[in-house]
PDB file of N, CA and C in Angstrom:
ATOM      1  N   UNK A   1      90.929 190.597 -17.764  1.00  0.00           N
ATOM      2  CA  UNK A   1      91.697 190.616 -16.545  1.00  0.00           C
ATOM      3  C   UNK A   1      90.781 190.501 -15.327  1.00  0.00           C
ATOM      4  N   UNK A   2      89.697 191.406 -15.358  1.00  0.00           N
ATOM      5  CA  UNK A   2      88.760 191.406 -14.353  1.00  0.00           C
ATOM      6  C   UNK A   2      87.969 190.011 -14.261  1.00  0.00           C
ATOM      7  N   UNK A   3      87.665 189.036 -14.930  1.00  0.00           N
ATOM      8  CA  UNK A   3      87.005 187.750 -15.439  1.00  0.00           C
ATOM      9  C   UNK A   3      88.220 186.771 -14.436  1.00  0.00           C
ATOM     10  N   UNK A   4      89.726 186.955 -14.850  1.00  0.00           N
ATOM     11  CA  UNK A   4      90.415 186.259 -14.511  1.00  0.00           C
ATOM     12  C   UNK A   4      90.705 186.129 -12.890  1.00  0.00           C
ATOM     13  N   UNK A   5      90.364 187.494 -12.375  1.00  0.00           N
ATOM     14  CA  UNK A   5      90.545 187.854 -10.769  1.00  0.00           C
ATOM     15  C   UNK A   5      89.546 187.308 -10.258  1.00  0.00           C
ATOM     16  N   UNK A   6      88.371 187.406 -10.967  1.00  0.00           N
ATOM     17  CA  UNK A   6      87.446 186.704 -10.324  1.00  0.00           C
ATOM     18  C   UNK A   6      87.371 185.086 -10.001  1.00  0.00           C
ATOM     19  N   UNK A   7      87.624 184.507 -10.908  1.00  0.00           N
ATOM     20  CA  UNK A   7      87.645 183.337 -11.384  1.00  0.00           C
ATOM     21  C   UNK A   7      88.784 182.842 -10.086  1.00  0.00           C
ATOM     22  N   UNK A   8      89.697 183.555 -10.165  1.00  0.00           N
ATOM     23  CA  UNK A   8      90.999 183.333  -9.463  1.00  0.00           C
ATOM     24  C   UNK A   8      90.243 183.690  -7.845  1.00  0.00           C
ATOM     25  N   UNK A   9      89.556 184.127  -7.554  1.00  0.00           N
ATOM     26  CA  UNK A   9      89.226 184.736  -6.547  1.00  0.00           C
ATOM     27  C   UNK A   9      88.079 183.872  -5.958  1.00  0.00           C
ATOM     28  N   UNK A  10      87.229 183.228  -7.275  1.00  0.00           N
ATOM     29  CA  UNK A  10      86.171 182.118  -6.625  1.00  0.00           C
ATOM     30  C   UNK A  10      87.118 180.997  -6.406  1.00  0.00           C
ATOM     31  N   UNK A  11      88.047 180.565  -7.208  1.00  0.00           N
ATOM     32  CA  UNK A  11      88.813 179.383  -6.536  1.00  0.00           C
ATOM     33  C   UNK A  11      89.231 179.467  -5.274  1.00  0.00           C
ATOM     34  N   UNK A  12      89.948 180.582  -4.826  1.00  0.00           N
ATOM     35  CA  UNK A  12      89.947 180.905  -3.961  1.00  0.00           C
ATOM     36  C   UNK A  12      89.462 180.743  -2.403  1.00  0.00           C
ATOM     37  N   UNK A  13      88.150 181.012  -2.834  1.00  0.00           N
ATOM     38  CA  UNK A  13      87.216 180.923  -1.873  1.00  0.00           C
ATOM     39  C   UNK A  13      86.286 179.024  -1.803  1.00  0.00           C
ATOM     40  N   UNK A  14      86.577 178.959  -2.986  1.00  0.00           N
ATOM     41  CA  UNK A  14      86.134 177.284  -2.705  1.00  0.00           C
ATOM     42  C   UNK A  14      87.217 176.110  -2.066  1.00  0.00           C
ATOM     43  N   UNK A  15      88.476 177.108  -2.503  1.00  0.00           N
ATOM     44  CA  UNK A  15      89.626 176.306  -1.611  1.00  0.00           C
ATOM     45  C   UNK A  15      89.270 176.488  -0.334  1.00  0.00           C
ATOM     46  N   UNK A  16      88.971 177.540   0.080  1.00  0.00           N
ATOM     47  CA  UNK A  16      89.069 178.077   1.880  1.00  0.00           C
ATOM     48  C   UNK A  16      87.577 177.372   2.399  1.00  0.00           C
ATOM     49  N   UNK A  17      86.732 177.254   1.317  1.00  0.00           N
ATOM     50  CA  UNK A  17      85.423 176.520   2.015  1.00  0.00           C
ATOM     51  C   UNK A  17      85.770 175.372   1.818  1.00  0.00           C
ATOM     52  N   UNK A  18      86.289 174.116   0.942  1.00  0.00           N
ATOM     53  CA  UNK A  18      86.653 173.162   1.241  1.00  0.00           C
ATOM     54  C   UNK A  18      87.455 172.785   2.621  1.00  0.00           C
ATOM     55  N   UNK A  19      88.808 173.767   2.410  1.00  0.00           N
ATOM     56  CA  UNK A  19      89.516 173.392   4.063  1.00  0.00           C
ATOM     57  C   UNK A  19      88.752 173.393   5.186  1.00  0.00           C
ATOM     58  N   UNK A  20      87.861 174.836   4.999  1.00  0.00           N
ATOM     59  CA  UNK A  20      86.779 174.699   6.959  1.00  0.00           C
ATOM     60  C   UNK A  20      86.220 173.317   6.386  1.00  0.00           C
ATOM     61  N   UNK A  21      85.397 172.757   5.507  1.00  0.00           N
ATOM     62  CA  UNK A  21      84.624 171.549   5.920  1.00  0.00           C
ATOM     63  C   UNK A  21      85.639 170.328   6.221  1.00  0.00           C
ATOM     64  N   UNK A  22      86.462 170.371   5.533  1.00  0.00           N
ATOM     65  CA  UNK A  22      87.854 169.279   5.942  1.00  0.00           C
ATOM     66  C   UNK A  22      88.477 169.467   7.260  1.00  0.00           C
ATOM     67  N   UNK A  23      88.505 171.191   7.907  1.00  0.00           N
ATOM     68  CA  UNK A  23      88.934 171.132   9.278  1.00  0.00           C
ATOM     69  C   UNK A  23      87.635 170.953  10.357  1.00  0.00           C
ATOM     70  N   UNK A  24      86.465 171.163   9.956  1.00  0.00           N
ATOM     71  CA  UNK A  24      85.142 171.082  10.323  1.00  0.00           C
ATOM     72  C   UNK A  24      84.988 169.637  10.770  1.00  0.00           C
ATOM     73  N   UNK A  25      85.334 168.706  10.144  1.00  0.00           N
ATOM     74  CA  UNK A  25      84.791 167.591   9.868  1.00  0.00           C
ATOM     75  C   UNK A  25      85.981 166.700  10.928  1.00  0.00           C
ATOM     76  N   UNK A  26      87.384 167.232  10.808  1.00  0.00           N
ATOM     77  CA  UNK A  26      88.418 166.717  11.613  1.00  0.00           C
ATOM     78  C   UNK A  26      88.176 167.356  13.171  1.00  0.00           C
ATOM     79  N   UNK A  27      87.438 168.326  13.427  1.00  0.00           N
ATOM     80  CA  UNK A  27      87.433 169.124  14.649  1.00  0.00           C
ATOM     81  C   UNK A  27      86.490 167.923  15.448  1.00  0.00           C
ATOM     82  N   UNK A  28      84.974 167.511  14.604  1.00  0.00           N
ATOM     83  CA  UNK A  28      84.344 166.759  15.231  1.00  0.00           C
ATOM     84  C   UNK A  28      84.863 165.185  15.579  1.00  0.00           C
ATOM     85  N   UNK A  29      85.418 164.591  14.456  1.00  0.00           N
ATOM     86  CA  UNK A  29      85.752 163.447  14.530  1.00  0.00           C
ATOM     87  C   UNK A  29      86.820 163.382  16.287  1.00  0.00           C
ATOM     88  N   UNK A  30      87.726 164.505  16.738  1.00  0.00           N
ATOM     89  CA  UNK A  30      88.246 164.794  17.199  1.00  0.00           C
ATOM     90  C   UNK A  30      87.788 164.600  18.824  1.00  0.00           C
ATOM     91  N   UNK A  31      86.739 165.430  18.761  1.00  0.00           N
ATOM     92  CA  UNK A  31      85.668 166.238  19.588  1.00  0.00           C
ATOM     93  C   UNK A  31      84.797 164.781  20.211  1.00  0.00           C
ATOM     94  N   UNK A  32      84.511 163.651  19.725  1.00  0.00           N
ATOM     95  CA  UNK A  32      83.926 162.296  19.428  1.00  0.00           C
ATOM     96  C   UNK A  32      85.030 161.588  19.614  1.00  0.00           C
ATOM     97  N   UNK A  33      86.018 161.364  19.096  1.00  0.00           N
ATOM     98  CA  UNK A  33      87.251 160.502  19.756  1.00  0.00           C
ATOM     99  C   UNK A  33      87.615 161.019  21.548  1.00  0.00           C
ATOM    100  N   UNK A  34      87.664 162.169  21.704  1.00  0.00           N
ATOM    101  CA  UNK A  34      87.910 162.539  23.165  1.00  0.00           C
ATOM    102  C   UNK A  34      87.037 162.561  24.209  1.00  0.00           C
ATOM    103  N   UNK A  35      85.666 162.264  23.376  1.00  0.00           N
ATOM    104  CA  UNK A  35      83.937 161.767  24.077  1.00  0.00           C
ATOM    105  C   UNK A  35      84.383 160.235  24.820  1.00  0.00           C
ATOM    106  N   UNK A  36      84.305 159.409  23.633  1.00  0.00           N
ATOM    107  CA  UNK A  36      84.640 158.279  23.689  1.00  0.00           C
ATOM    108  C   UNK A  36      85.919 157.338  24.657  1.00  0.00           C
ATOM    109  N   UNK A  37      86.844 158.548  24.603  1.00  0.00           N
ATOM    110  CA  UNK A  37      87.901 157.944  25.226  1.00  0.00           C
ATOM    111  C   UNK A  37      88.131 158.040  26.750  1.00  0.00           C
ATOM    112  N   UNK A  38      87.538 159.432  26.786  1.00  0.00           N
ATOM    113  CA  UNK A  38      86.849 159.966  28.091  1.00  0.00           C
ATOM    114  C   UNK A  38      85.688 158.655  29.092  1.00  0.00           C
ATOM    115  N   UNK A  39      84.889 158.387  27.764  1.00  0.00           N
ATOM    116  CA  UNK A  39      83.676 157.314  28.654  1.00  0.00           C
ATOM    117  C   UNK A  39      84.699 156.113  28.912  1.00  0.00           C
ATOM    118  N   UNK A  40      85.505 156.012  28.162  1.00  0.00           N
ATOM    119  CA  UNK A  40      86.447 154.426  28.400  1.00  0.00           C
ATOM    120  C   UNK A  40      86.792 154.256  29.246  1.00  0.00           C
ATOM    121  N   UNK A  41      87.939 155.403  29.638  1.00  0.00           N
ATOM    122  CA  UNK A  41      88.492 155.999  30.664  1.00  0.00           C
ATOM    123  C   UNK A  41      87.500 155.681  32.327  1.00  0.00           C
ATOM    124  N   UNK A  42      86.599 156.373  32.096  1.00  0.00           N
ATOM    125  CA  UNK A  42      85.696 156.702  33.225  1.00  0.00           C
ATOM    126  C   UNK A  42      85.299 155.297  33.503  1.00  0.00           C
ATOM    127  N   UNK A  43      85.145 154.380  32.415  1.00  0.00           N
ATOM    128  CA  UNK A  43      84.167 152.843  32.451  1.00  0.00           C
ATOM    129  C   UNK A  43      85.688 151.986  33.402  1.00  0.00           C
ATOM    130  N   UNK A  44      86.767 152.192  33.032  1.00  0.00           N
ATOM    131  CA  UNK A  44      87.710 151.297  33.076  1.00  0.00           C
ATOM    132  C   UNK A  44      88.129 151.575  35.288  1.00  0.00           C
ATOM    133  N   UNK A  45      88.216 153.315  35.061  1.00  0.00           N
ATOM    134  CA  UNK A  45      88.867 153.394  36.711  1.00  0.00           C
ATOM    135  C   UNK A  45      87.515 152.867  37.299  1.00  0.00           C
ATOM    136  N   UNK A  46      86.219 153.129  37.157  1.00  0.00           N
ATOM    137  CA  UNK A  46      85.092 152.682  37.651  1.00  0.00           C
ATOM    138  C   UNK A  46      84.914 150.764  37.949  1.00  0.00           C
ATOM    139  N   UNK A  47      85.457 150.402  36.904  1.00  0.00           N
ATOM    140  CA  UNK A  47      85.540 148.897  37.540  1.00  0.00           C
ATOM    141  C   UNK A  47      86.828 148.398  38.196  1.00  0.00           C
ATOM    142  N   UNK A  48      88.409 149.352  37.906  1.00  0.00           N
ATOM    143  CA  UNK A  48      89.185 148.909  39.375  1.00  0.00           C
ATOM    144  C   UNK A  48      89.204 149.531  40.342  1.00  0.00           C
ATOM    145  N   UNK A  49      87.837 150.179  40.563  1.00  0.00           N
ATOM    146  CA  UNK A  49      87.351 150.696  41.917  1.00  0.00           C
ATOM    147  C   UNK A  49      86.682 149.549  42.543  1.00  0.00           C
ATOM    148  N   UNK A  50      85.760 149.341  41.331  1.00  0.00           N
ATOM    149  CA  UNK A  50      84.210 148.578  41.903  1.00  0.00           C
ATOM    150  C   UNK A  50      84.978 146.859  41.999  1.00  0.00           C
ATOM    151  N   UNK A  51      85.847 146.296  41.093  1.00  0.00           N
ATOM    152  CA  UNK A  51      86.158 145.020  41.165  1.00  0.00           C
ATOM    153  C   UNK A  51      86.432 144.770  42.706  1.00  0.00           C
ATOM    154  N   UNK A  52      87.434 145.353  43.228  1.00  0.00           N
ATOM    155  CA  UNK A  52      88.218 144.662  44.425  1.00  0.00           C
ATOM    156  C   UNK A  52      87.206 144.972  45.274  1.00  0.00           C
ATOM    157  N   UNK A  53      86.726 145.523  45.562  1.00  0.00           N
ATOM    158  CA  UNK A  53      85.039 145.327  46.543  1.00  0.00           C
ATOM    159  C   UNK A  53      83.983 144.186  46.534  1.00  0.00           C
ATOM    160  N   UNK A  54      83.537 144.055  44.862  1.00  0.00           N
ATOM    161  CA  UNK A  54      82.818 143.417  44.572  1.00  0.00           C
ATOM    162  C   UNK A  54      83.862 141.668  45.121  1.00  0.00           C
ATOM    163  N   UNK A  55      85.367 141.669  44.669  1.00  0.00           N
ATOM    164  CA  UNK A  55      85.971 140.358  44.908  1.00  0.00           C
ATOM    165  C   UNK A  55      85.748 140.184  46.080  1.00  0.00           C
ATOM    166  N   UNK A  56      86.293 141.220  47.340  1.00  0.00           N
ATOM    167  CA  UNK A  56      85.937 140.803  48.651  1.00  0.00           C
ATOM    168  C   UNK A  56      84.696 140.523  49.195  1.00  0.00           C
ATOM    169  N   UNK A  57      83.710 140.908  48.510  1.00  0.00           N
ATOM    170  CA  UNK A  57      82.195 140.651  48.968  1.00  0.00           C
ATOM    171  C   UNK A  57      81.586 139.532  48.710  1.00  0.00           C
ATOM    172  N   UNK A  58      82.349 139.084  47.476  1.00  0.00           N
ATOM    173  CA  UNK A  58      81.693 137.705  47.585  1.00  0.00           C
ATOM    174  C   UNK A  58      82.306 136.477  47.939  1.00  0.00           C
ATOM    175  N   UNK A  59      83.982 136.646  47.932  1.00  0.00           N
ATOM    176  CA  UNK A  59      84.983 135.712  48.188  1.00  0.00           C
ATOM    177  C   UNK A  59      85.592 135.657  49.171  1.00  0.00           C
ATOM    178  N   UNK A  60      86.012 136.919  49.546  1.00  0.00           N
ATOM    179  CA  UNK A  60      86.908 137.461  51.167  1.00  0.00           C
ATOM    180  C   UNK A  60      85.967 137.392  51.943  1.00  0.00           C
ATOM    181  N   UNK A  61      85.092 138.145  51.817  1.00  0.00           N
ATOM    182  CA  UNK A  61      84.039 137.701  53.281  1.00  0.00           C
ATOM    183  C   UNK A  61      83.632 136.790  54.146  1.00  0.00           C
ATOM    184  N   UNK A  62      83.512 136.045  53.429  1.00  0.00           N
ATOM    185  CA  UNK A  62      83.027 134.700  53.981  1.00  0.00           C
ATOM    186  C   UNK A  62      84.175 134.149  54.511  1.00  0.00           C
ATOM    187  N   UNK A  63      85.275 133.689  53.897  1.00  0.00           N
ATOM    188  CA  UNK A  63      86.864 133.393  54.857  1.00  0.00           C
ATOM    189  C   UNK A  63      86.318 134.124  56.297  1.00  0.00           C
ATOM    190  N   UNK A  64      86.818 135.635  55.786  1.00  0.00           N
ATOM    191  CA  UNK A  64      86.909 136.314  56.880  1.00  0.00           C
ATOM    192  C   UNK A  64      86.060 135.942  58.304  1.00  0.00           C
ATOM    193  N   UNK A  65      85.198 136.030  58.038  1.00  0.00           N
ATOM    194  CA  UNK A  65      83.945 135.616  58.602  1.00  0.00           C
ATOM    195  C   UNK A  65      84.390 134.116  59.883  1.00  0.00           C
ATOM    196  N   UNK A  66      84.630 133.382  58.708  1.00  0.00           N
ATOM    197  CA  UNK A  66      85.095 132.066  59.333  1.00  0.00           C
ATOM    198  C   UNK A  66      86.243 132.078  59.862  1.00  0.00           C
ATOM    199  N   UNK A  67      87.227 133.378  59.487  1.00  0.00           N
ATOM    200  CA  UNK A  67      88.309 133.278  60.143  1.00  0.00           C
ATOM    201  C   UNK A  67      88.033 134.051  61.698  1.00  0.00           C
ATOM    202  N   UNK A  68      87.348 134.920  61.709  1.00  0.00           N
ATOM    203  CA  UNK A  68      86.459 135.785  62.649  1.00  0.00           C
ATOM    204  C   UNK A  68      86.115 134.878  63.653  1.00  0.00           C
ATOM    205  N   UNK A  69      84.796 133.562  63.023  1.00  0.00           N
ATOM    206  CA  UNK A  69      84.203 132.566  64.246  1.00  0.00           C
ATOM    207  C   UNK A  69      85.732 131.949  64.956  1.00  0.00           C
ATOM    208  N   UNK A  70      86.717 131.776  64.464  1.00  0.00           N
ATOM    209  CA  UNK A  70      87.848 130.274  64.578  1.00  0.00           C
ATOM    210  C   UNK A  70      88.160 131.113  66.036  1.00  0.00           C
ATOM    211  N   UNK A  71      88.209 132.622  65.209  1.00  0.00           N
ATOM    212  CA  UNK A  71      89.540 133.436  66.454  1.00  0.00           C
ATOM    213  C   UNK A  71      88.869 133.621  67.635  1.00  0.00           C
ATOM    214  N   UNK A  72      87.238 133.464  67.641  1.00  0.00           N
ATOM    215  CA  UNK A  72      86.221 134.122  68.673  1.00  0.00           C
ATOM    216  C   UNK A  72      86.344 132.731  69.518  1.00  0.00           C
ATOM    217  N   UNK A  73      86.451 131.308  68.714  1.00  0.00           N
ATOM    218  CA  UNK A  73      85.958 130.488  69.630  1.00  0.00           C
ATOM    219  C   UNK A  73      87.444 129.857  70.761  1.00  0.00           C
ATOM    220  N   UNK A  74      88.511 130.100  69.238  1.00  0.00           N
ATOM    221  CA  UNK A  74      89.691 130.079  70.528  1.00  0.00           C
ATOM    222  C   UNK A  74      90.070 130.748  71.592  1.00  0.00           C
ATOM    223  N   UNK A  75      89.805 131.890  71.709  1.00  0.00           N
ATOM    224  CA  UNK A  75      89.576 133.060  72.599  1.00  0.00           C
ATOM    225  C   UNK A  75      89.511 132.384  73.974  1.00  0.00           C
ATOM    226  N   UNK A  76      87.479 132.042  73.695  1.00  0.00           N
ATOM    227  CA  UNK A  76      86.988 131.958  74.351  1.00  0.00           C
ATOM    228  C   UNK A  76      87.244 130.420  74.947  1.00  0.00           C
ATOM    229  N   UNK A  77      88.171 129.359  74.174  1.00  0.00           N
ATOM    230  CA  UNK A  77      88.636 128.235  74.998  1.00  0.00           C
ATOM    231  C   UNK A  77      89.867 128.691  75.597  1.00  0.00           C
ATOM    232  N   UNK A  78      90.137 129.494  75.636  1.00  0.00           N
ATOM    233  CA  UNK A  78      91.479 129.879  76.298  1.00  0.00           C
ATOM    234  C   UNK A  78      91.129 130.310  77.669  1.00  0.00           C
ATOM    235  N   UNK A  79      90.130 131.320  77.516  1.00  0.00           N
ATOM    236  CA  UNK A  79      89.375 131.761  78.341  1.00  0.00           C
ATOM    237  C   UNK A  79      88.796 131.108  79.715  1.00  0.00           C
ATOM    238  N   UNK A  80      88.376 129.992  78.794  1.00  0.00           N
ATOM    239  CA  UNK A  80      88.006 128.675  79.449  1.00  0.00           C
ATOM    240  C   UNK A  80      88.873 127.693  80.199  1.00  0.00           C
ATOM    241  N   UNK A  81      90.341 128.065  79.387  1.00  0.00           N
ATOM    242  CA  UNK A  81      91.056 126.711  79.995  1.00  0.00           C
ATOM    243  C   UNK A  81      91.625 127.640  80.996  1.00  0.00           C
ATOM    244  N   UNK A  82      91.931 129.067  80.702  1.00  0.00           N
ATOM    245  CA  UNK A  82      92.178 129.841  82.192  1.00  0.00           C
ATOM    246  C   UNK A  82      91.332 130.018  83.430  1.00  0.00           C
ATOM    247  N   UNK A  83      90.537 129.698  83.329  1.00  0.00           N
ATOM    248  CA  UNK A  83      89.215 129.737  84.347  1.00  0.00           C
ATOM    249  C   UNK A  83      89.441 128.691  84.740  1.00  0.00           C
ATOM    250  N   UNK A  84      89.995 127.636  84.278  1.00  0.00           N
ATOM    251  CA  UNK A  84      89.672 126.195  84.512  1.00  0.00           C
ATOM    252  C   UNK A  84      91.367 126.211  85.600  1.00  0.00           C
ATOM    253  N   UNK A  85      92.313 126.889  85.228  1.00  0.00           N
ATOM    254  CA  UNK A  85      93.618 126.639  86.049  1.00  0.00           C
ATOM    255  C   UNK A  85      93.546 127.374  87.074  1.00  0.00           C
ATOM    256  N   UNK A  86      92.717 128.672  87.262  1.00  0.00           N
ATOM    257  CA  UNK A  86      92.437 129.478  88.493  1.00  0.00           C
ATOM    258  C   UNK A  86      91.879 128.495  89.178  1.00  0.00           C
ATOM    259  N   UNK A  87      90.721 127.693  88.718  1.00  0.00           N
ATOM    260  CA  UNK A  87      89.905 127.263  89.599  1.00  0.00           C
ATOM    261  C   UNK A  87      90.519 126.013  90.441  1.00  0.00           C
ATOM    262  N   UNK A  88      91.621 125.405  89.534  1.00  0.00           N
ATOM    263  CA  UNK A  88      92.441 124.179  90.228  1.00  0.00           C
ATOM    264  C   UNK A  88      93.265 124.858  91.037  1.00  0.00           C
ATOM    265  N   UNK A  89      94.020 126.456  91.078  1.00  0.00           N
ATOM    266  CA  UNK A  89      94.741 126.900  92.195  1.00  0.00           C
ATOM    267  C   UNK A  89      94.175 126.698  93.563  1.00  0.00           C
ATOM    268  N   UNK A  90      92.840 127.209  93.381  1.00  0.00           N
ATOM    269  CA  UNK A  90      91.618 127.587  94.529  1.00  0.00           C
ATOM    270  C   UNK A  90      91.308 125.892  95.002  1.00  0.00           C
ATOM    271  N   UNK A  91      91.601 125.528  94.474  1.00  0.00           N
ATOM    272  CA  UNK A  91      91.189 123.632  94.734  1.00  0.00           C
ATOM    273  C   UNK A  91      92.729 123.277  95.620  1.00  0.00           C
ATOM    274  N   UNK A  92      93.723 123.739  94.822  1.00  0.00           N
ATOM    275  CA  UNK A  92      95.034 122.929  95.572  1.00  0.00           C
ATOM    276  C   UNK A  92      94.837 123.768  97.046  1.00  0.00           C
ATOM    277  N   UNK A  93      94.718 124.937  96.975  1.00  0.00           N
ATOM    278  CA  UNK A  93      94.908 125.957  98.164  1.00  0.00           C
ATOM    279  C   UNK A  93      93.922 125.350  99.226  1.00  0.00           C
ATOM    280  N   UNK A  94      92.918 124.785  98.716  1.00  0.00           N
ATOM    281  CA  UNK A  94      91.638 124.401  99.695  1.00  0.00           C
ATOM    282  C   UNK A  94      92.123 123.205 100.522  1.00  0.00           C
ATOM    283  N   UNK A  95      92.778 121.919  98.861  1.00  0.00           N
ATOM    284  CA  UNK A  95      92.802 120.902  99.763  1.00  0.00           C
ATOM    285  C   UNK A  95      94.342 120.901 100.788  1.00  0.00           C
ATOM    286  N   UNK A  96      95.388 121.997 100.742  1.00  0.00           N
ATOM    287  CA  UNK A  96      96.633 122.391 101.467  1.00  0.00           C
ATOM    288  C   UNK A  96      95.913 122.554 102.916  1.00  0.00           C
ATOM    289  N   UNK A  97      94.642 123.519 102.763  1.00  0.00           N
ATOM    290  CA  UNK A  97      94.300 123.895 103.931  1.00  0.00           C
ATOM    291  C   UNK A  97      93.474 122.557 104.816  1.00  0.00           C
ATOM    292  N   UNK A  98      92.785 121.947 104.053  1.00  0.00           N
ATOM    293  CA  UNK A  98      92.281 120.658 104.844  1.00  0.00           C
ATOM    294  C   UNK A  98      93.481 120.283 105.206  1.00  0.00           C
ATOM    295  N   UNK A  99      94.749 119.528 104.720  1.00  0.00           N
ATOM    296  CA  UNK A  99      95.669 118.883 105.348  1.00  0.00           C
ATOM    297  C   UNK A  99      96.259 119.222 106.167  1.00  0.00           C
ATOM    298  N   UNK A 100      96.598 120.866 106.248  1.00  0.00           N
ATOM    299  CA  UNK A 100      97.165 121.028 107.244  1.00  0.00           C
ATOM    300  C   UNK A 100      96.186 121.280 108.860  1.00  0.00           C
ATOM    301  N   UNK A 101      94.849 121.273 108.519  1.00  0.00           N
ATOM    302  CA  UNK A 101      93.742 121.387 109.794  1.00  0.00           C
ATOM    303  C   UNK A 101      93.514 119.836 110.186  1.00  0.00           C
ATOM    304  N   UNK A 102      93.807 119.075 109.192  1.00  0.00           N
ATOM    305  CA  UNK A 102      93.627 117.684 109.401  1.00  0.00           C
ATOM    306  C   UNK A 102      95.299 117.131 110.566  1.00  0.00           C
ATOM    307  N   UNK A 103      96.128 117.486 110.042  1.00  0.00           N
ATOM    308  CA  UNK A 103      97.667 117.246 110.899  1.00  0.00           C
ATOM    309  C   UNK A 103      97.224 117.816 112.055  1.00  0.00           C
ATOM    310  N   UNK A 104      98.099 117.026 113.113  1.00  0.00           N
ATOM    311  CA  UNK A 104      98.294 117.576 114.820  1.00  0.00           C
ATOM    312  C   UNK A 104      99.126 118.334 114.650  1.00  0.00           C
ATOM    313  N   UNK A 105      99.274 120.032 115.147  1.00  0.00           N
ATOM    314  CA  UNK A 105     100.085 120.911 115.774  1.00  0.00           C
ATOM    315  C   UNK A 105     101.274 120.404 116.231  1.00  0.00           C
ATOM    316  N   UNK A 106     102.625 120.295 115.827  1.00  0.00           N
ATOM    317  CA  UNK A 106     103.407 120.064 116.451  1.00  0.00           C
ATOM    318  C   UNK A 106     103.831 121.102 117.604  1.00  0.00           C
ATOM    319  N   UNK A 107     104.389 120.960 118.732  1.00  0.00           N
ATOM    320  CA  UNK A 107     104.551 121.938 119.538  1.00  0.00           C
ATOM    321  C   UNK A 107     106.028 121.753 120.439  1.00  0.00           C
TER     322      UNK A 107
END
């Protein structure tokens, strides 16, 4: 009887040490899948951070840029063609005033 408890009692115990290395072995695989998925994770938001930067830096910029010179130089012909209509006011006003110093005073 005592032979049999034992016997019954080492199975026992080789069952329960088999399961820890079977739950041992699933804890890590586990532990390594959530490593892994974690770095994926981290790799994946890290490049649709870094992409749309990196796109505008090498593609948007330069537009921009050129869209930047177009708007600076129309500006500044506007600028120009307003300077240019002040300056024909100051011209009509000048030559009003010759004509009328040029006419005799009616009286």
């Amino acid at each position: 009887m005592r032979n049999n408890m034992e016997s019954n009692k080492d199975q026992t115990q080789e069952e329960i040490y088999r399961l820890v290395k079977e739950n041992n072995k699933m804890l890590h695989g586990m532990r390594r899948t959530a490593f892994w998925g974690g770095l994926f994770k981290l790799l994946i938001w890290a490049g649709l951070i870094a992409a749309p930067i990196w796109l505008y830096s090498v593609y948007l910029a330069p537009i921009v840029q050129n869209l930047q010179q177009t708007m600076n130089q129309v500006q500044g012909a506007g600028a120009k063609a307003q300077g240019q209509l002040n300056g024909l006011g100051d011209i009509l006003k000048q030559f009003e005033s010759k004509i009328q110093s040029a006419l005799p005073a009616n009286e």
